[in-house]
N, C-alpha and C. Protein backbone atom coordinates (compact mmCIF):
# COMPACT_ATOMS: atom_id res chain seq x y z
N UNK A 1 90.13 104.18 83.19
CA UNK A 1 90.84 102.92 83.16
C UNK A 1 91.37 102.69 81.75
N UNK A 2 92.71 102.33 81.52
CA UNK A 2 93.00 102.10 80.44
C UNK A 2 93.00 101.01 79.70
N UNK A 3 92.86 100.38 78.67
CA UNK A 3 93.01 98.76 78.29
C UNK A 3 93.58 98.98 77.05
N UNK A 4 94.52 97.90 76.89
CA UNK A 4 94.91 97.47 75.65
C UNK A 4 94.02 96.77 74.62
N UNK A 5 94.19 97.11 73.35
CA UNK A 5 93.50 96.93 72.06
C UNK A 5 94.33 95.43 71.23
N UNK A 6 93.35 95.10 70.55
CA UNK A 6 93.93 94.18 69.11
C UNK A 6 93.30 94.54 68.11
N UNK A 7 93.91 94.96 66.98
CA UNK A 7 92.84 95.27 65.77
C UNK A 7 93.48 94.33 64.85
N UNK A 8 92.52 93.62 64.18
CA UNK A 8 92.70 92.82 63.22
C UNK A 8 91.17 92.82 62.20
N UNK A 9 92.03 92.26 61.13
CA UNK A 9 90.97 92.41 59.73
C UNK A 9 89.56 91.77 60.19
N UNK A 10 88.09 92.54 59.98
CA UNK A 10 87.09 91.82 60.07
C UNK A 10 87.10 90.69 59.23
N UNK A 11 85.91 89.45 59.76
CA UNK A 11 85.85 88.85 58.50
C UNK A 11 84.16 88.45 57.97
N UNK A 12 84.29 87.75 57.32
CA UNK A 12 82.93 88.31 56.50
C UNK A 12 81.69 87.80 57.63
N UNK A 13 82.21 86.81 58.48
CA UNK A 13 81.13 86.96 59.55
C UNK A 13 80.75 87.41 60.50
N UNK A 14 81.49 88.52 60.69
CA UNK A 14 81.93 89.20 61.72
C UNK A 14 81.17 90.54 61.51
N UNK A 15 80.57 90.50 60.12
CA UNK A 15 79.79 91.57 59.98
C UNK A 15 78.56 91.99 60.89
N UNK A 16 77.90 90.98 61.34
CA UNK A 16 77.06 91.55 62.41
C UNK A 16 77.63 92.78 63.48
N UNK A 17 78.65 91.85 64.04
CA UNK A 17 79.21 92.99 65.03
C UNK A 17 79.60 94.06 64.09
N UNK A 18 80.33 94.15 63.38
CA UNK A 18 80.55 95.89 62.75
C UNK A 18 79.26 96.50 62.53
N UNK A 19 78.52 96.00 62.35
CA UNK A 19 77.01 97.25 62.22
C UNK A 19 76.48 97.04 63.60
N UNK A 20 77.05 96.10 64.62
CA UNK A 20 76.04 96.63 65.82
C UNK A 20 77.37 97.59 66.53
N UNK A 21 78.20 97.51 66.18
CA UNK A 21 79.17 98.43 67.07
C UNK A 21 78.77 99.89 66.64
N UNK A 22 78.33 100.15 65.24
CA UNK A 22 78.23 101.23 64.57
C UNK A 22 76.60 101.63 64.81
N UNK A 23 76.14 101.06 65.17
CA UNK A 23 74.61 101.53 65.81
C UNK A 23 74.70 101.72 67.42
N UNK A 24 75.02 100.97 68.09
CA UNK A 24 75.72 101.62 69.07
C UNK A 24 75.91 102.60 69.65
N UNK A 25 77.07 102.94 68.90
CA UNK A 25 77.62 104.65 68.95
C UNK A 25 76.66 105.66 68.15
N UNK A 26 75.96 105.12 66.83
CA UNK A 26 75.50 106.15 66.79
C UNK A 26 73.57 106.49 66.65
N UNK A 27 73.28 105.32 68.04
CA UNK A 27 72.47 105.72 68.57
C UNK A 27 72.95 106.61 70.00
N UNK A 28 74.34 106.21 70.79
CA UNK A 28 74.85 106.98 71.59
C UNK A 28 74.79 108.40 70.91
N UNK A 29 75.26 108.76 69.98
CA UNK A 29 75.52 110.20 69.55
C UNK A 29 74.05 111.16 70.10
N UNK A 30 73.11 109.95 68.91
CA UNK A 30 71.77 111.10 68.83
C UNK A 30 71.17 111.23 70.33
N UNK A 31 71.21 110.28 71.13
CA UNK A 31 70.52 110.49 72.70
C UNK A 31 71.73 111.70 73.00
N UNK A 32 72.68 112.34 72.90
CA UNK A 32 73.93 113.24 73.37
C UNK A 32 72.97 114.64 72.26
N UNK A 33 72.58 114.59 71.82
CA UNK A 33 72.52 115.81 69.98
C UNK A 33 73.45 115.48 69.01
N UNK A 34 73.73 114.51 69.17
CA UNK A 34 75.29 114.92 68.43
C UNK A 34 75.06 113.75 67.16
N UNK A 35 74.95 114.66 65.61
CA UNK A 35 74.63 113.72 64.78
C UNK A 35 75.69 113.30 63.99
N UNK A 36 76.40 112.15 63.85
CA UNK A 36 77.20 112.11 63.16
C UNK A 36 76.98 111.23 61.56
N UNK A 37 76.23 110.18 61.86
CA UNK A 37 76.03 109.33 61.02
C UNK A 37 74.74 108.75 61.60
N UNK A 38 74.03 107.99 61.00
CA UNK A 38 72.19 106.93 61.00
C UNK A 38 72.54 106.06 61.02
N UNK A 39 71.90 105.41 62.18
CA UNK A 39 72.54 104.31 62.42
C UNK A 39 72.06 103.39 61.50
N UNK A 40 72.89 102.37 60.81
CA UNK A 40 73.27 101.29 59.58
C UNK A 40 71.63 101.10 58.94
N UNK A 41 71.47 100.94 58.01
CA UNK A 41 70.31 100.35 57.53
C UNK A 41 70.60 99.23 56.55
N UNK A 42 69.84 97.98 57.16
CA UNK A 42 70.64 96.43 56.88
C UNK A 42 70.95 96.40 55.60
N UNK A 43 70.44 97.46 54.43
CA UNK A 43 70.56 96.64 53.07
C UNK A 43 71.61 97.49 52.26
N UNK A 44 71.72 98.61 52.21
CA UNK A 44 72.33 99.48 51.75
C UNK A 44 73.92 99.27 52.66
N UNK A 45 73.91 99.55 53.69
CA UNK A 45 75.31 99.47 54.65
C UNK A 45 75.70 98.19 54.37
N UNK A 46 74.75 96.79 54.70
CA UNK A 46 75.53 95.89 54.86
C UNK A 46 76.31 95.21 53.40
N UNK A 47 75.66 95.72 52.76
CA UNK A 47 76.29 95.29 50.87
C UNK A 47 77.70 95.97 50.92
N UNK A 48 77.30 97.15 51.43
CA UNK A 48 79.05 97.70 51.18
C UNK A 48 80.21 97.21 51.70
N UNK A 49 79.68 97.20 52.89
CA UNK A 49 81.01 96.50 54.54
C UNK A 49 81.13 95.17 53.86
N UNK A 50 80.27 94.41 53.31
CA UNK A 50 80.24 93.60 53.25
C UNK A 50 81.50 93.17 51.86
N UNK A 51 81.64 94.04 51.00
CA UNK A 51 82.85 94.46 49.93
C UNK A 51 83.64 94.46 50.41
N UNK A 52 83.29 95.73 51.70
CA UNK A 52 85.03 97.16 52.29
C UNK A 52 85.72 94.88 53.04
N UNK A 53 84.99 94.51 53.82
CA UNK A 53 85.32 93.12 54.42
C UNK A 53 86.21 92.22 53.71
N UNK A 54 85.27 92.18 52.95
CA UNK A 54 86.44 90.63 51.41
C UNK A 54 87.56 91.52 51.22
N UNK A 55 87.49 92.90 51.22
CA UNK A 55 88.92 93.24 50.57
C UNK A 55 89.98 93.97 51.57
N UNK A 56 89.31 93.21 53.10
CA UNK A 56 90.13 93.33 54.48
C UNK A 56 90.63 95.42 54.50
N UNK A 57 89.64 96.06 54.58
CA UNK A 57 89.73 97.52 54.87
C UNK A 57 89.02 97.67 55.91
N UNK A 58 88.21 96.82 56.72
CA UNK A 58 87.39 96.98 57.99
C UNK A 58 88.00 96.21 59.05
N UNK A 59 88.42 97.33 60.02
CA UNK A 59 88.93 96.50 61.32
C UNK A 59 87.74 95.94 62.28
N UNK A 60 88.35 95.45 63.21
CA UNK A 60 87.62 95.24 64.47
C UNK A 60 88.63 95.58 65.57
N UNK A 61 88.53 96.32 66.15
CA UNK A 61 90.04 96.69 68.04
C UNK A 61 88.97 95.70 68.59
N UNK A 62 89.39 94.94 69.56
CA UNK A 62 89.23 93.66 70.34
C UNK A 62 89.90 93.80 71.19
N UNK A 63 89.50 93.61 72.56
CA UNK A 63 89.99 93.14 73.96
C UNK A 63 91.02 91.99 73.60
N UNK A 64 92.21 92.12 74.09
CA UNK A 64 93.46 91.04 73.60
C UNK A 64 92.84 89.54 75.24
N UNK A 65 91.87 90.29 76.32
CA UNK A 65 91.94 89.16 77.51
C UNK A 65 90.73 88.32 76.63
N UNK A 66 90.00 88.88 76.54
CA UNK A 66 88.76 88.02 75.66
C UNK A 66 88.60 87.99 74.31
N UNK A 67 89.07 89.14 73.63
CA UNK A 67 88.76 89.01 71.83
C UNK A 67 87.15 89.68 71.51
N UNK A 68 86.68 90.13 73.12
CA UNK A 68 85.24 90.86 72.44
C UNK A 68 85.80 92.03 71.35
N UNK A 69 84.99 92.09 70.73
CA UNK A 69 84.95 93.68 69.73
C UNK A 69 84.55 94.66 70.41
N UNK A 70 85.01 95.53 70.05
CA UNK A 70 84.40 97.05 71.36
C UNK A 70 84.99 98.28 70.18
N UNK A 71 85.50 98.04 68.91
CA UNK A 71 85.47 98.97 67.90
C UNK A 71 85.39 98.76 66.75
N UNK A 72 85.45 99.63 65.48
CA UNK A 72 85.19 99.48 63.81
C UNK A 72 86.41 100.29 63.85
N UNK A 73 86.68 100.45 62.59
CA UNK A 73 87.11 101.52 61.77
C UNK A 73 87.15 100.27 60.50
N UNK A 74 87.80 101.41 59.19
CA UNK A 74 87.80 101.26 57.87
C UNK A 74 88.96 101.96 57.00
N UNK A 75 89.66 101.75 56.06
CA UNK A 75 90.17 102.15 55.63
C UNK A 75 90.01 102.68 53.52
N UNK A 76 90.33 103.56 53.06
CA UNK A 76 90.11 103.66 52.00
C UNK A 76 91.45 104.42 51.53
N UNK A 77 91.58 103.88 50.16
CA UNK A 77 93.12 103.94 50.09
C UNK A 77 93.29 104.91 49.00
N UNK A 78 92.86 105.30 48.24
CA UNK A 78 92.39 106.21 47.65
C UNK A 78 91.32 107.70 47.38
N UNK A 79 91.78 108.37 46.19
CA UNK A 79 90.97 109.76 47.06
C UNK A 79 89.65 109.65 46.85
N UNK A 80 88.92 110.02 47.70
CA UNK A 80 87.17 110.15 47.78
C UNK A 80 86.42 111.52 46.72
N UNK A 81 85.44 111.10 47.16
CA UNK A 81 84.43 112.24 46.36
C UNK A 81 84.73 113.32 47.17
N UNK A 82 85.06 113.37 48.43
CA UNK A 82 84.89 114.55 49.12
C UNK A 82 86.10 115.53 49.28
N UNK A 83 87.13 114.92 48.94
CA UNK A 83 88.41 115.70 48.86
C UNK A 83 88.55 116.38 47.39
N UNK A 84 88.56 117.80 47.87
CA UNK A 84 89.11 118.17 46.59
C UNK A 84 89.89 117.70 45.51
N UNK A 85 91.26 117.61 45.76
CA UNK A 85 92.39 116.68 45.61
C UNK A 85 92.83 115.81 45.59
N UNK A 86 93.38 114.81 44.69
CA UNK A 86 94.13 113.83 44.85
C UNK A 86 95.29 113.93 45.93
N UNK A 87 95.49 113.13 46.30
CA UNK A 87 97.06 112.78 47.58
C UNK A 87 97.31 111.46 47.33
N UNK A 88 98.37 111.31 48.23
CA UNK A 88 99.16 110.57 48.69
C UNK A 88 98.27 110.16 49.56
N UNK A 89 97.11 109.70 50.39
CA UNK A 89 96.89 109.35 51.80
C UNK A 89 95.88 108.26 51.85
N UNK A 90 95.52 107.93 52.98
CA UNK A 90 95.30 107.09 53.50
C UNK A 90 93.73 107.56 53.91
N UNK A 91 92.34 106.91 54.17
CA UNK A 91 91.49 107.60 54.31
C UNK A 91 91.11 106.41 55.43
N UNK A 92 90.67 107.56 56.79
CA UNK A 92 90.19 106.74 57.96
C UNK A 92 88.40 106.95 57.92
N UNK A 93 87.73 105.99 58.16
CA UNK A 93 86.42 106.00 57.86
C UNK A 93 85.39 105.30 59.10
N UNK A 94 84.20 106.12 59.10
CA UNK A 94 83.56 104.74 60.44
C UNK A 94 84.22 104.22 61.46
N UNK A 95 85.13 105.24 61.96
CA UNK A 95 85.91 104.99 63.17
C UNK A 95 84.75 104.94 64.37
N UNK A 96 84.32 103.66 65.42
CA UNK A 96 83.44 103.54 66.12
C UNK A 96 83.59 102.94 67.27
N UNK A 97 83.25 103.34 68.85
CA UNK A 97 83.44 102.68 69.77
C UNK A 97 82.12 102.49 70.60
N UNK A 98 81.90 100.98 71.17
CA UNK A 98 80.72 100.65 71.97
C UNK A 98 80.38 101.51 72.73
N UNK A 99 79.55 102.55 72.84
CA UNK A 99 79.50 103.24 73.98
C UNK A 99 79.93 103.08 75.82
N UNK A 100 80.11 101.45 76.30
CA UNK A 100 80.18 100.97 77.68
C UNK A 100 82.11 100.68 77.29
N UNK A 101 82.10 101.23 76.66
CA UNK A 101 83.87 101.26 76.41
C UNK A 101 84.68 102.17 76.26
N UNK A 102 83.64 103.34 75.85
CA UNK A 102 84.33 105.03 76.08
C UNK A 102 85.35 105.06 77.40
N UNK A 103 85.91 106.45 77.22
CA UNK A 103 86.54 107.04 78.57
C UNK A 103 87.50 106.39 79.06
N UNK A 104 88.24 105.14 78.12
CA UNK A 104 89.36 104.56 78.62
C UNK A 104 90.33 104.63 77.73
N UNK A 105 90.77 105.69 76.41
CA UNK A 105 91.62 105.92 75.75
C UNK A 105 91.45 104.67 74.50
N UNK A 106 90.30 103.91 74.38
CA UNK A 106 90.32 102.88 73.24
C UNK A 106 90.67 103.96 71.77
N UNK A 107 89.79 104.60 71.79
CA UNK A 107 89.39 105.85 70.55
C UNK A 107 90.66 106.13 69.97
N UNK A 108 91.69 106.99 71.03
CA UNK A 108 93.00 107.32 70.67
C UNK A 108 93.67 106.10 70.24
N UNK A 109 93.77 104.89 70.80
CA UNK A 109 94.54 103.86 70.77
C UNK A 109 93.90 103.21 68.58
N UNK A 110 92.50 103.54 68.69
CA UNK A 110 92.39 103.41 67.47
C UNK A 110 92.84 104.13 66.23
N UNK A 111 93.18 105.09 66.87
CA UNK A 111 93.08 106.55 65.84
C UNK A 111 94.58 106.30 65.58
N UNK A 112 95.86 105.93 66.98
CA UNK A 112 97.31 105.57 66.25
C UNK A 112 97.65 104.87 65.78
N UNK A 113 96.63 104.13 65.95
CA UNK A 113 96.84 102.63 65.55
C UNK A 113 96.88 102.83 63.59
N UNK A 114 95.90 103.63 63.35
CA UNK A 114 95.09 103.31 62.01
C UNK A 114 95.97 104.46 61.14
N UNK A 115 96.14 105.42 62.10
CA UNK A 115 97.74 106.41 61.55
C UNK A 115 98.92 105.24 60.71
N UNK A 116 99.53 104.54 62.12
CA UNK A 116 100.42 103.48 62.07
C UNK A 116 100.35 102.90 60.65
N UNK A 117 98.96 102.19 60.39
CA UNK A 117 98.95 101.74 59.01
C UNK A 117 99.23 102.31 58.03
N UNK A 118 98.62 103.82 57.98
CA UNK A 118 98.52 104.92 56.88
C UNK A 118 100.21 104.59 56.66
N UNK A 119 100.75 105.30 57.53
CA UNK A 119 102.07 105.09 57.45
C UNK A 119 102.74 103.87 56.91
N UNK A 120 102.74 102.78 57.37
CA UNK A 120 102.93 101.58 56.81
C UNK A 120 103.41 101.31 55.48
N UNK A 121 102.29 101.93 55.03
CA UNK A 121 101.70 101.76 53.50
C UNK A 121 102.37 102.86 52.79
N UNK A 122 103.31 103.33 53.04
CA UNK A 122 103.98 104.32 52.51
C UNK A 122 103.58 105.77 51.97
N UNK A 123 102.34 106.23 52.74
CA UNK A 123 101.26 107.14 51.84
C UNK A 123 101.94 108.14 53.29
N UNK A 124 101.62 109.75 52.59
CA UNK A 124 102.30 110.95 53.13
C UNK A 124 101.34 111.62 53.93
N UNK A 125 99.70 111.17 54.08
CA UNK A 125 98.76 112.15 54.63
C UNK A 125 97.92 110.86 55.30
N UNK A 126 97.30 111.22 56.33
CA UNK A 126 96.29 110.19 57.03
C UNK A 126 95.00 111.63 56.72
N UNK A 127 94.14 110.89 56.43
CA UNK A 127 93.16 112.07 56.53
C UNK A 127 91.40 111.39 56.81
N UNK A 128 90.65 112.36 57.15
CA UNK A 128 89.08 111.53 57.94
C UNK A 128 88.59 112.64 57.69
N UNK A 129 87.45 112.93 58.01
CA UNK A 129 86.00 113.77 58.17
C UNK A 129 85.15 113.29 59.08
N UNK A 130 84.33 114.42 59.72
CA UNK A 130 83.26 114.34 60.53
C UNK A 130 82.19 115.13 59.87
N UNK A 131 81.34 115.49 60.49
CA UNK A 131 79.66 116.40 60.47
C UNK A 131 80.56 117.49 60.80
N UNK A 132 80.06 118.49 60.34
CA UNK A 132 80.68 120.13 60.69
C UNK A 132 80.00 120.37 61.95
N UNK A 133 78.72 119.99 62.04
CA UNK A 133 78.27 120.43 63.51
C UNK A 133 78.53 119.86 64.76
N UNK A 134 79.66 118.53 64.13
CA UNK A 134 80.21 117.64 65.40
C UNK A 134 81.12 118.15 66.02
N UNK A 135 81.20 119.29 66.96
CA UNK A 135 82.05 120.02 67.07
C UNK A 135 83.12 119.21 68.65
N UNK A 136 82.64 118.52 69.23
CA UNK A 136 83.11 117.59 69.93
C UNK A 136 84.39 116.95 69.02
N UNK A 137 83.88 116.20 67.91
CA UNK A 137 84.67 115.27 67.09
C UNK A 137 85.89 115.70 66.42
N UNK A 138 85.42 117.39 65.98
CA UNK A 138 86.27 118.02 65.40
C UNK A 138 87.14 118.91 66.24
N UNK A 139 86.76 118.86 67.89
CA UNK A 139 87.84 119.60 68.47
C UNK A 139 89.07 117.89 69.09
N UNK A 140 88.55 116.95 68.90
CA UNK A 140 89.12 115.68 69.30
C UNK A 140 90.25 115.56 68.24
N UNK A 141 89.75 115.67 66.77
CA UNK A 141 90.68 115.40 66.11
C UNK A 141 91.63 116.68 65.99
N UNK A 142 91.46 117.21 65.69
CA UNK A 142 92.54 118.49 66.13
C UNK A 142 93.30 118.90 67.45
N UNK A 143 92.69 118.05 68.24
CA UNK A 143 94.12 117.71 69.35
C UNK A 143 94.91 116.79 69.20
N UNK A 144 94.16 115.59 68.41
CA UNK A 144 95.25 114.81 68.11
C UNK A 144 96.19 114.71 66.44
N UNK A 145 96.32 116.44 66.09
CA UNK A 145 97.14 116.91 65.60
C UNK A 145 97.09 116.81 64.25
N UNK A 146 95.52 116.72 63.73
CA UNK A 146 95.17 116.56 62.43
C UNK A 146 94.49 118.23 62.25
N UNK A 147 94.71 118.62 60.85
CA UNK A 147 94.70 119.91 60.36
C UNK A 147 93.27 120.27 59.38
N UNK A 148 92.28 121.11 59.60
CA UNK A 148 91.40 121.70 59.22
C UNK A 148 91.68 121.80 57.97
N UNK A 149 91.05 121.51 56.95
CA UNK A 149 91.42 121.48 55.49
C UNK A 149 89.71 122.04 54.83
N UNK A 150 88.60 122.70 55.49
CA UNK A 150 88.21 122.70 54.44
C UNK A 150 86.71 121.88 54.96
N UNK A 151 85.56 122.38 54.42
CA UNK A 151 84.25 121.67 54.21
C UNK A 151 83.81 121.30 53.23
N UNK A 152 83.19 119.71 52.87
CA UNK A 152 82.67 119.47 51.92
C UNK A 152 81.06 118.73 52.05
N UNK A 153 80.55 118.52 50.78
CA UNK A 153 79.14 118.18 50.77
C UNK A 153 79.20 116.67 50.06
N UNK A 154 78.41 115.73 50.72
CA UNK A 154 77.93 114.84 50.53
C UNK A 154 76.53 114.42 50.77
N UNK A 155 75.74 114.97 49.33
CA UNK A 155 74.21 114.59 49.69
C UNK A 155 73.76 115.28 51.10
N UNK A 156 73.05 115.22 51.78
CA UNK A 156 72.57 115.96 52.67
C UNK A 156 73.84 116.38 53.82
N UNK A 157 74.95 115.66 53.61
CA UNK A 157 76.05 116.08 54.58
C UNK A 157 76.89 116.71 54.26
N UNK A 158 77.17 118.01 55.47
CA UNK A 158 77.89 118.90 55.28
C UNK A 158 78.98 118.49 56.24
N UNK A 159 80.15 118.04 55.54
CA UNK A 159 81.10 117.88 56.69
C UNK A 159 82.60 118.38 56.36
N UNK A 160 83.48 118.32 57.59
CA UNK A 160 84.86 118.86 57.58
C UNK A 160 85.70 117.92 57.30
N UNK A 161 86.69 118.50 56.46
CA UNK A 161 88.28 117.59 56.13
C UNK A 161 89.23 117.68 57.25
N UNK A 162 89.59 116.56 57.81
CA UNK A 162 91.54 116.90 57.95
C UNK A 162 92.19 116.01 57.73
N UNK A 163 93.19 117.03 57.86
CA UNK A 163 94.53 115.58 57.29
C UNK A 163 95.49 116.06 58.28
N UNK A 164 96.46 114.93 58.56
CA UNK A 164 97.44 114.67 59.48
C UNK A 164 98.95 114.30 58.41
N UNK A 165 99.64 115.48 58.21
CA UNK A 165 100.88 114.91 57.89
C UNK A 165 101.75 114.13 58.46
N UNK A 166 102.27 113.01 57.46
CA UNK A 166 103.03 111.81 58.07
C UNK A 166 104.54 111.65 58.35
């Protein structure tokens, strides 16, 4: 079944739901094997979101009939620790869907959506990472036409680059 999305800027009270959407999914992952991220731990996660929030880089996708939340994502606009390189791009982060909301194209609808912006913003690369062993995640994003760039390390995580030229 398909449904239409609204993504608009979290706001700072809205933080509950972004860490329960993001526990959620990734308590969904670990009952599947599939580790991508731990799910939030209140003091460390919520200080940050709670920043990425005031400075409007954390979405919420929302049901447009009711306005429930049923996703996250994040944006970072600059280059990370984990990219080799400086770019031009746009960095998609904590992209997350309620698990009882899968299987209806929300995910994709987030993923063009958050392209859309990259673009927006006049930047030449959209680019994200997963777990290298998320091999689900990483055959998802490479259908939707983002390019293998490469593994990097973050503290105990070993994960993959891509980027999507714009």
């Amino acid at each position: 079944m398909d449904c239409a999305l609204l993504l608009v800027p979290a706001r700072p009270e809205e933080l509950p739901s972004v860490i329960e959407i993001l526990d959620q999914a990734a308590r969904w992952m670990l009952e599947r094997g599939i580790w991508q991220w731990e799910a939030p731990s209140p003091s460390e996660v919520w200080q940050r979101m709670t920043r990425e929030i005031e400075n409007r880089e954390v979405y919420l996708a929302r049901l447009p009939e009711t306005g429930e939340p049923v996703g996250t994502l994040r944006f970072e606009w600059t280059g990370t620790p984990l990219w080799p390189e400086e770019a031009d791009a746009g960095y998609i982060h904590t992209m997350a869907l309620k698990p009882a909301y899968m299987g209806r194209q929300l995910g994709s609808r987030m993923l063009e959506w958050a392209i859309a912006r990259i673009r927006s913003r006049g930047k030449r690369l959209a680019r994200l990472d997963c777990m290298t062993a998320n091999a689900r995640l990483r055959a998802y994003y490479e259908s939707a036409g983002f390019h293998y760039r490469g593994d990097s390390r973050s503290g105990a995580y070993q994960l993959s680059l891509y980027e999507l030229p714009l």
